[in-house]
PDB file of N, CA and C in Angstrom:
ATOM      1  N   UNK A   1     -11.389  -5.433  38.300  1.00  0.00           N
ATOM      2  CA  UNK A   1     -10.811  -5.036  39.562  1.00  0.00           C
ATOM      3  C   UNK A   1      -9.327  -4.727  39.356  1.00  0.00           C
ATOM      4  N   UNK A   2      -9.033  -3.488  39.671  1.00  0.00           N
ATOM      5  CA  UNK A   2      -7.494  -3.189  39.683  1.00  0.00           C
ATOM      6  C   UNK A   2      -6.704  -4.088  40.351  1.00  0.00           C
ATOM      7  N   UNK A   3      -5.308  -3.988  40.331  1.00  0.00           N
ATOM      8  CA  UNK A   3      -4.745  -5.187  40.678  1.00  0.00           C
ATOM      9  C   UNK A   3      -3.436  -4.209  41.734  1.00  0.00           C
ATOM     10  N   UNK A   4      -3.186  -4.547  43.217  1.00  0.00           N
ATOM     11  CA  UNK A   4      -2.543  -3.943  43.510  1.00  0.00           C
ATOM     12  C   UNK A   4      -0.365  -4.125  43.161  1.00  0.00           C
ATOM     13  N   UNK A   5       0.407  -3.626  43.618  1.00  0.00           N
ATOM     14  CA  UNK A   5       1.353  -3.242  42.926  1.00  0.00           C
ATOM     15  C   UNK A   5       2.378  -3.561  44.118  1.00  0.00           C
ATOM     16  N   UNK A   6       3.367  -4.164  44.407  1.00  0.00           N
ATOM     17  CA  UNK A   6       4.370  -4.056  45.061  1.00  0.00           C
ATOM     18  C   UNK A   6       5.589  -4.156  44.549  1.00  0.00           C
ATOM     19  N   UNK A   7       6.652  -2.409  44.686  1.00  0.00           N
ATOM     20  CA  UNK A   7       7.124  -2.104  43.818  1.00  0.00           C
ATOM     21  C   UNK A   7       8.697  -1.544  44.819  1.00  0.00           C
ATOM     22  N   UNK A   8      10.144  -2.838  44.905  1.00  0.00           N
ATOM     23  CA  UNK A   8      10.600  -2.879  46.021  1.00  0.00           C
ATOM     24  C   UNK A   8      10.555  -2.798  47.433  1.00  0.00           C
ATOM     25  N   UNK A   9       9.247  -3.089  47.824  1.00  0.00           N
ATOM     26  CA  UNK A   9       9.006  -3.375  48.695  1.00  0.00           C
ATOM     27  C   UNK A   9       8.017  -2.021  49.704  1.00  0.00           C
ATOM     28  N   UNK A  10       7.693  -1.411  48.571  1.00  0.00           N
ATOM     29  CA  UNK A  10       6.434  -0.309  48.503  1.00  0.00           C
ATOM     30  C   UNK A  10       4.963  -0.905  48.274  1.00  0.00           C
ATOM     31  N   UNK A  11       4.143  -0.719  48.907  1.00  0.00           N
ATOM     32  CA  UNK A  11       2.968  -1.405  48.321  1.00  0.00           C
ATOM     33  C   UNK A  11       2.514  -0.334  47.464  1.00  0.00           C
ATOM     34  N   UNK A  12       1.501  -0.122  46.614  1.00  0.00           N
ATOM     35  CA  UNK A  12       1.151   0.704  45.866  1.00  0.00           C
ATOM     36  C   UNK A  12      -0.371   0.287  45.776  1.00  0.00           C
ATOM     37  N   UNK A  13      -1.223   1.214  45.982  1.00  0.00           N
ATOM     38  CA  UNK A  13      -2.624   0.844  45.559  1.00  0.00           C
ATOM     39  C   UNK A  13      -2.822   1.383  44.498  1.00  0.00           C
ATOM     40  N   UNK A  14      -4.236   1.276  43.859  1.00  0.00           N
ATOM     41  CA  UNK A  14      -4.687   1.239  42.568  1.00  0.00           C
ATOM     42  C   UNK A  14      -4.585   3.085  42.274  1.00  0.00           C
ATOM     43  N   UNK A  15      -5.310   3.311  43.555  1.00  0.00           N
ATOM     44  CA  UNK A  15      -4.846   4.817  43.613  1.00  0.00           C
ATOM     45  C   UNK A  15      -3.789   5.672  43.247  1.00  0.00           C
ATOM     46  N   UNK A  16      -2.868   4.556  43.932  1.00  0.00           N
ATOM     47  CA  UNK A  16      -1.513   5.652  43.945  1.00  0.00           C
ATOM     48  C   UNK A  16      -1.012   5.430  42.611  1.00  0.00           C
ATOM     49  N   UNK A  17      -1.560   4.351  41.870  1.00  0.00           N
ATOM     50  CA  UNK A  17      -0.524   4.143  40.640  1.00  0.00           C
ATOM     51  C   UNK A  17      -1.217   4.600  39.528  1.00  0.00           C
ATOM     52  N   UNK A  18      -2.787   5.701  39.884  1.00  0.00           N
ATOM     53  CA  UNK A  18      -3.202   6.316  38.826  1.00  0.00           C
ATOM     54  C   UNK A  18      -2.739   7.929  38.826  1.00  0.00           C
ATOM     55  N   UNK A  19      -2.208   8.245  39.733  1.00  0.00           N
ATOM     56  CA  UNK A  19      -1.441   9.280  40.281  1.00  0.00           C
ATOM     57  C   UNK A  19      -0.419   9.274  39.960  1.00  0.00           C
ATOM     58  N   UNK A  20       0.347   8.022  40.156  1.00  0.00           N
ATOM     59  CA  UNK A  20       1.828   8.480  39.316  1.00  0.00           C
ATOM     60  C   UNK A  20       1.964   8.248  38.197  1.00  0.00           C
ATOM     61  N   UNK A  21       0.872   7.653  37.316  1.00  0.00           N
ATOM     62  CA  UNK A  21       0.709   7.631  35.568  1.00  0.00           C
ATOM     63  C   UNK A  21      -0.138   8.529  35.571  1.00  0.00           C
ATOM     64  N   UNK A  22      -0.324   9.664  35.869  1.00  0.00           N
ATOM     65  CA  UNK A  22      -1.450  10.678  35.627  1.00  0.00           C
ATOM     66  C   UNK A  22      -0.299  12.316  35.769  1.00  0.00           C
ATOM     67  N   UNK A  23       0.814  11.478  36.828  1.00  0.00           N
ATOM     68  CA  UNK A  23       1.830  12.449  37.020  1.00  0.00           C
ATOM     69  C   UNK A  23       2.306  12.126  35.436  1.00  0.00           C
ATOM     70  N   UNK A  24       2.946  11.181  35.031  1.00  0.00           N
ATOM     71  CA  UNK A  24       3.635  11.329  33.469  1.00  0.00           C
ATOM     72  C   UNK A  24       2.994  11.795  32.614  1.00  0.00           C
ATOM     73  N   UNK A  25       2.087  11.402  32.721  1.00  0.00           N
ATOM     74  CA  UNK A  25       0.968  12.311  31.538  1.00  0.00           C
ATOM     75  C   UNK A  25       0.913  13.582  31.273  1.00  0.00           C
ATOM     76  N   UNK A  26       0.566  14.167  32.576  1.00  0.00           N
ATOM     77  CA  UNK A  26       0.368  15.832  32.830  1.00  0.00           C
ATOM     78  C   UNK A  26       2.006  16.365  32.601  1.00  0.00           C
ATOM     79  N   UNK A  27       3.000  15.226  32.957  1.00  0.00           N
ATOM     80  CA  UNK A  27       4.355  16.221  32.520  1.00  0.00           C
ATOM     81  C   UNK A  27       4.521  16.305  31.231  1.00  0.00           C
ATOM     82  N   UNK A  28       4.050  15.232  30.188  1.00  0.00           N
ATOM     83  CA  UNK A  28       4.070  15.105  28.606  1.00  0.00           C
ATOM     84  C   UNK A  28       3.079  16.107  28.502  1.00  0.00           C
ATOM     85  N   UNK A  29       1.994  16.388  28.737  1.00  0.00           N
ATOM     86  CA  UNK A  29       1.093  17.310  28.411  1.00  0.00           C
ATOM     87  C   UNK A  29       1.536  18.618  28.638  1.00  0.00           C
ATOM     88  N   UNK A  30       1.787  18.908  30.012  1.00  0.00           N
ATOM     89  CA  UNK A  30       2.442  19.885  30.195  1.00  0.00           C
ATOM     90  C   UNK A  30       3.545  20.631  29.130  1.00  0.00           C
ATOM     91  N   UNK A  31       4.354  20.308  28.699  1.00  0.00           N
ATOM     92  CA  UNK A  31       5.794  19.916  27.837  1.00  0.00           C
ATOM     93  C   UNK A  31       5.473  20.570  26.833  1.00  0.00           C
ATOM     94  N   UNK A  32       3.971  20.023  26.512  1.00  0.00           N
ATOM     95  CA  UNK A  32       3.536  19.673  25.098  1.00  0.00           C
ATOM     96  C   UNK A  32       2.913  21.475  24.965  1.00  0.00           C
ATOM     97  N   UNK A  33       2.539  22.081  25.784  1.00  0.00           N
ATOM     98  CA  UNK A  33       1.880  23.262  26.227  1.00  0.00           C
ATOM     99  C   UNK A  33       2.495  24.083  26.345  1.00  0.00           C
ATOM    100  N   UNK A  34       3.330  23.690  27.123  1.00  0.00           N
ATOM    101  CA  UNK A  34       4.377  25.298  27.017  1.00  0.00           C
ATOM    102  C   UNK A  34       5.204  25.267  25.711  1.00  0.00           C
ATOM    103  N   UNK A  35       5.609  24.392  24.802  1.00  0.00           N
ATOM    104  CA  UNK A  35       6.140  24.795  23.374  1.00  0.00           C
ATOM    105  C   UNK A  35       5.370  24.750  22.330  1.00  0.00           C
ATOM    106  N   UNK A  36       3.828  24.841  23.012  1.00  0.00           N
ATOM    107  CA  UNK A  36       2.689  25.368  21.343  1.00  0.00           C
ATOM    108  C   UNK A  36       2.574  26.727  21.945  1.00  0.00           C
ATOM    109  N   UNK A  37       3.208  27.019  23.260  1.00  0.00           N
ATOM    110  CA  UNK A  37       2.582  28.606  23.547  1.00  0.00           C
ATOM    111  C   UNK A  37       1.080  28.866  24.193  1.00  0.00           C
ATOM    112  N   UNK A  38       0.830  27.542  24.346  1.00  0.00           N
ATOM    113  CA  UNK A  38      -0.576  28.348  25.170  1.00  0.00           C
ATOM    114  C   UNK A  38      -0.388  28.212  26.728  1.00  0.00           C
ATOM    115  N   UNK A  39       0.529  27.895  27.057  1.00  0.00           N
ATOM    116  CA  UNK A  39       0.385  28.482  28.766  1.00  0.00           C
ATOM    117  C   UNK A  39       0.344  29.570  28.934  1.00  0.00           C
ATOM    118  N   UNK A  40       1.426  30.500  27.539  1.00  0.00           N
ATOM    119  CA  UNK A  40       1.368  31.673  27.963  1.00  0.00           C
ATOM    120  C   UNK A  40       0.536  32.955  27.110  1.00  0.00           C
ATOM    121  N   UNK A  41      -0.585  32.343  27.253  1.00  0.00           N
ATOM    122  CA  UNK A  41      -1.670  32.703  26.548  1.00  0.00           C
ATOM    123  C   UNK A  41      -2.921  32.512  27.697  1.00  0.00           C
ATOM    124  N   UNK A  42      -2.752  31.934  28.960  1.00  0.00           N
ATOM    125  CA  UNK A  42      -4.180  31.872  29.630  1.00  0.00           C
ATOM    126  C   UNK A  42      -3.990  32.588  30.429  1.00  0.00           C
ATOM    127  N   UNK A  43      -5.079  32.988  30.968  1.00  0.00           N
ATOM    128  CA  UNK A  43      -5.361  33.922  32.137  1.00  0.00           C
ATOM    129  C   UNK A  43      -4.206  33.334  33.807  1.00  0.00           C
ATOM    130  N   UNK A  44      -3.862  31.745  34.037  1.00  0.00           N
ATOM    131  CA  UNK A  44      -3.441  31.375  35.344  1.00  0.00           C
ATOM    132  C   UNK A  44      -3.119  30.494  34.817  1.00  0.00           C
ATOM    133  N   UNK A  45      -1.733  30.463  34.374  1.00  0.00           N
ATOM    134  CA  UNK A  45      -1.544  29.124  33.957  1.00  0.00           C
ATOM    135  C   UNK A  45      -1.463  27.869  35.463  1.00  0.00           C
ATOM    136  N   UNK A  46      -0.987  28.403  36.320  1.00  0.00           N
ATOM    137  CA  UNK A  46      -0.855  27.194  37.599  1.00  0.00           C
ATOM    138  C   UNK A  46      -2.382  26.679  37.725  1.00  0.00           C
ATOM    139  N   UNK A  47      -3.467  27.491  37.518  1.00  0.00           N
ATOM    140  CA  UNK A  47      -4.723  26.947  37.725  1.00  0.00           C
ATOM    141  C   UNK A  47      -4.310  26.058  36.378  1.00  0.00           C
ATOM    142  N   UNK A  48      -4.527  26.419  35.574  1.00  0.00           N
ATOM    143  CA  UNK A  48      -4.776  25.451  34.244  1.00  0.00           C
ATOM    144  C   UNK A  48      -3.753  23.896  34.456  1.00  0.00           C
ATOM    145  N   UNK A  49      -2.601  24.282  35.263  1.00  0.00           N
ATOM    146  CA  UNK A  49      -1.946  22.813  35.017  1.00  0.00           C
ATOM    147  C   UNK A  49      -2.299  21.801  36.316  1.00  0.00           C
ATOM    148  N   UNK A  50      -3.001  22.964  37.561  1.00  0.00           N
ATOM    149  CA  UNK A  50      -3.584  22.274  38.666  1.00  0.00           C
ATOM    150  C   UNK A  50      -4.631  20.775  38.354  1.00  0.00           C
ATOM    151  N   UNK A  51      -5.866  22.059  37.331  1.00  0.00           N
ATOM    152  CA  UNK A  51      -7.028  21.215  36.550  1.00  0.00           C
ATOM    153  C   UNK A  51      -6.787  20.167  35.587  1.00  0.00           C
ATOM    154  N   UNK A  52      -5.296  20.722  34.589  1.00  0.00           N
ATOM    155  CA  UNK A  52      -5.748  19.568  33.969  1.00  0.00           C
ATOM    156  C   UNK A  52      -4.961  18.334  34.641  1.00  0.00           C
ATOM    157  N   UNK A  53      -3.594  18.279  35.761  1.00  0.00           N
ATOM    158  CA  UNK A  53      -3.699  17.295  36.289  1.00  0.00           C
ATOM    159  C   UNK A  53      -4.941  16.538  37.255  1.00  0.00           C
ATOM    160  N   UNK A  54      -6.193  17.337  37.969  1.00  0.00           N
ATOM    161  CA  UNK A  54      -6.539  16.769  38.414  1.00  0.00           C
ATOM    162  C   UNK A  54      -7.477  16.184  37.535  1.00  0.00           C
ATOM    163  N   UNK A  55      -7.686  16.465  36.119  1.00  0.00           N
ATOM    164  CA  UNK A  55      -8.632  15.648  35.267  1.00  0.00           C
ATOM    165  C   UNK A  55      -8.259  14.816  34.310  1.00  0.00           C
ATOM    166  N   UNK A  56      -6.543  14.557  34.588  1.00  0.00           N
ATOM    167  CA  UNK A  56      -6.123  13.120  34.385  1.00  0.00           C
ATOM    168  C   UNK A  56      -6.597  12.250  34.994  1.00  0.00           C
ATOM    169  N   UNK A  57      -6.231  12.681  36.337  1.00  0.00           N
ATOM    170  CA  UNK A  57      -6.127  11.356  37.463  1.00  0.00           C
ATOM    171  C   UNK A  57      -7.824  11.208  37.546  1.00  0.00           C
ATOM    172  N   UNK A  58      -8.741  12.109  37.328  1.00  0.00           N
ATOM    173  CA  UNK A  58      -9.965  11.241  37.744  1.00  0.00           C
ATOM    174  C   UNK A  58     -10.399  10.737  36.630  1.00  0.00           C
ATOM    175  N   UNK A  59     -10.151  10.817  35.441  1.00  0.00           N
ATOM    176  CA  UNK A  59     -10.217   9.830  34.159  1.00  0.00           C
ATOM    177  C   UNK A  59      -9.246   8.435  34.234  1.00  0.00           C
ATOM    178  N   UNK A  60      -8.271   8.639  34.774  1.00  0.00           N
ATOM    179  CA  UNK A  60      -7.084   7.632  35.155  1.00  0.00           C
ATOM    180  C   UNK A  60      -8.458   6.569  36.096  1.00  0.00           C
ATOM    181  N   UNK A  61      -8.594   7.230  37.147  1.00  0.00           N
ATOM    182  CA  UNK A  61      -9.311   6.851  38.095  1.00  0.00           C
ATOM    183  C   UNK A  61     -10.696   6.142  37.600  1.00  0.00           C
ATOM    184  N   UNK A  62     -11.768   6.790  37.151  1.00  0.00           N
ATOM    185  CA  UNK A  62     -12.999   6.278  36.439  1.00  0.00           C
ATOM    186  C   UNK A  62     -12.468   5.189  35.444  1.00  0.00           C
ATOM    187  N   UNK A  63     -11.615   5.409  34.650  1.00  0.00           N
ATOM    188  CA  UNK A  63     -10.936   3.990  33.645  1.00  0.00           C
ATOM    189  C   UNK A  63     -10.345   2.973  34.125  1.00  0.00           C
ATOM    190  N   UNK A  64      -9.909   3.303  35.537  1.00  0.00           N
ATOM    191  CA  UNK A  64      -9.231   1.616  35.940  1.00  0.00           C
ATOM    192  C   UNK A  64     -10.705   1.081  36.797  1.00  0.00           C
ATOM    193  N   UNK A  65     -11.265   2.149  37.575  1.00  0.00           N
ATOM    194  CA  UNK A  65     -12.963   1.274  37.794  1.00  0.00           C
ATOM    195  C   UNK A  65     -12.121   1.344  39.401  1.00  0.00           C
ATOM    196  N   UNK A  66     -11.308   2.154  40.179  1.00  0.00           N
ATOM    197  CA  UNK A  66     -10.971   2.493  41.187  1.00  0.00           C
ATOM    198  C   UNK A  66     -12.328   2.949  42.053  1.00  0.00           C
ATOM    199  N   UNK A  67     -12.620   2.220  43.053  1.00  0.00           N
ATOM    200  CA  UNK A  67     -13.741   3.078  44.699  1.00  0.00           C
ATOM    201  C   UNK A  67     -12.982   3.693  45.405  1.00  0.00           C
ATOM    202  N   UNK A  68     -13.212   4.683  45.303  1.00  0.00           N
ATOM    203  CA  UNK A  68     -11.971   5.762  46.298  1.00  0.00           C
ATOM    204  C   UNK A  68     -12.968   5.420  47.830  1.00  0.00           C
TER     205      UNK A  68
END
């Protein structure tokens, strides 16, 4: 069971804190993408960085064992 988060006086659910480690990720990933050159190599890159943030967070999500 995830464990919830109170973070100055923010509560944070399990949710939100796979979202904002799913946000660091996708910006390292991101980073990591535009200086091998393949963003600018795909057909949309905004689709491509849409998807692969949203297939952080639901791996983020399925790995902490989160019930949305």
């Amino acid at each position: 069971m995830p464990v919830d988060f109170e973070f100055g006086g923010v509560y944070l659910p399990p949710i939100a804190q796979a979202l904002l480690l799913g946000l660091l990720l996708f910006l390292v990933l991101d980073a990591l993408l535009r200086r091998s050159g393949v963003l600018a190599r795909v057909w949309h890159p905004a689709l491509l960085q849409g998807a692969l943030y949203a297939a952080i967070c639901a791996a983020l999500v399925l790995s902490m064992g989160v019930s949305a």
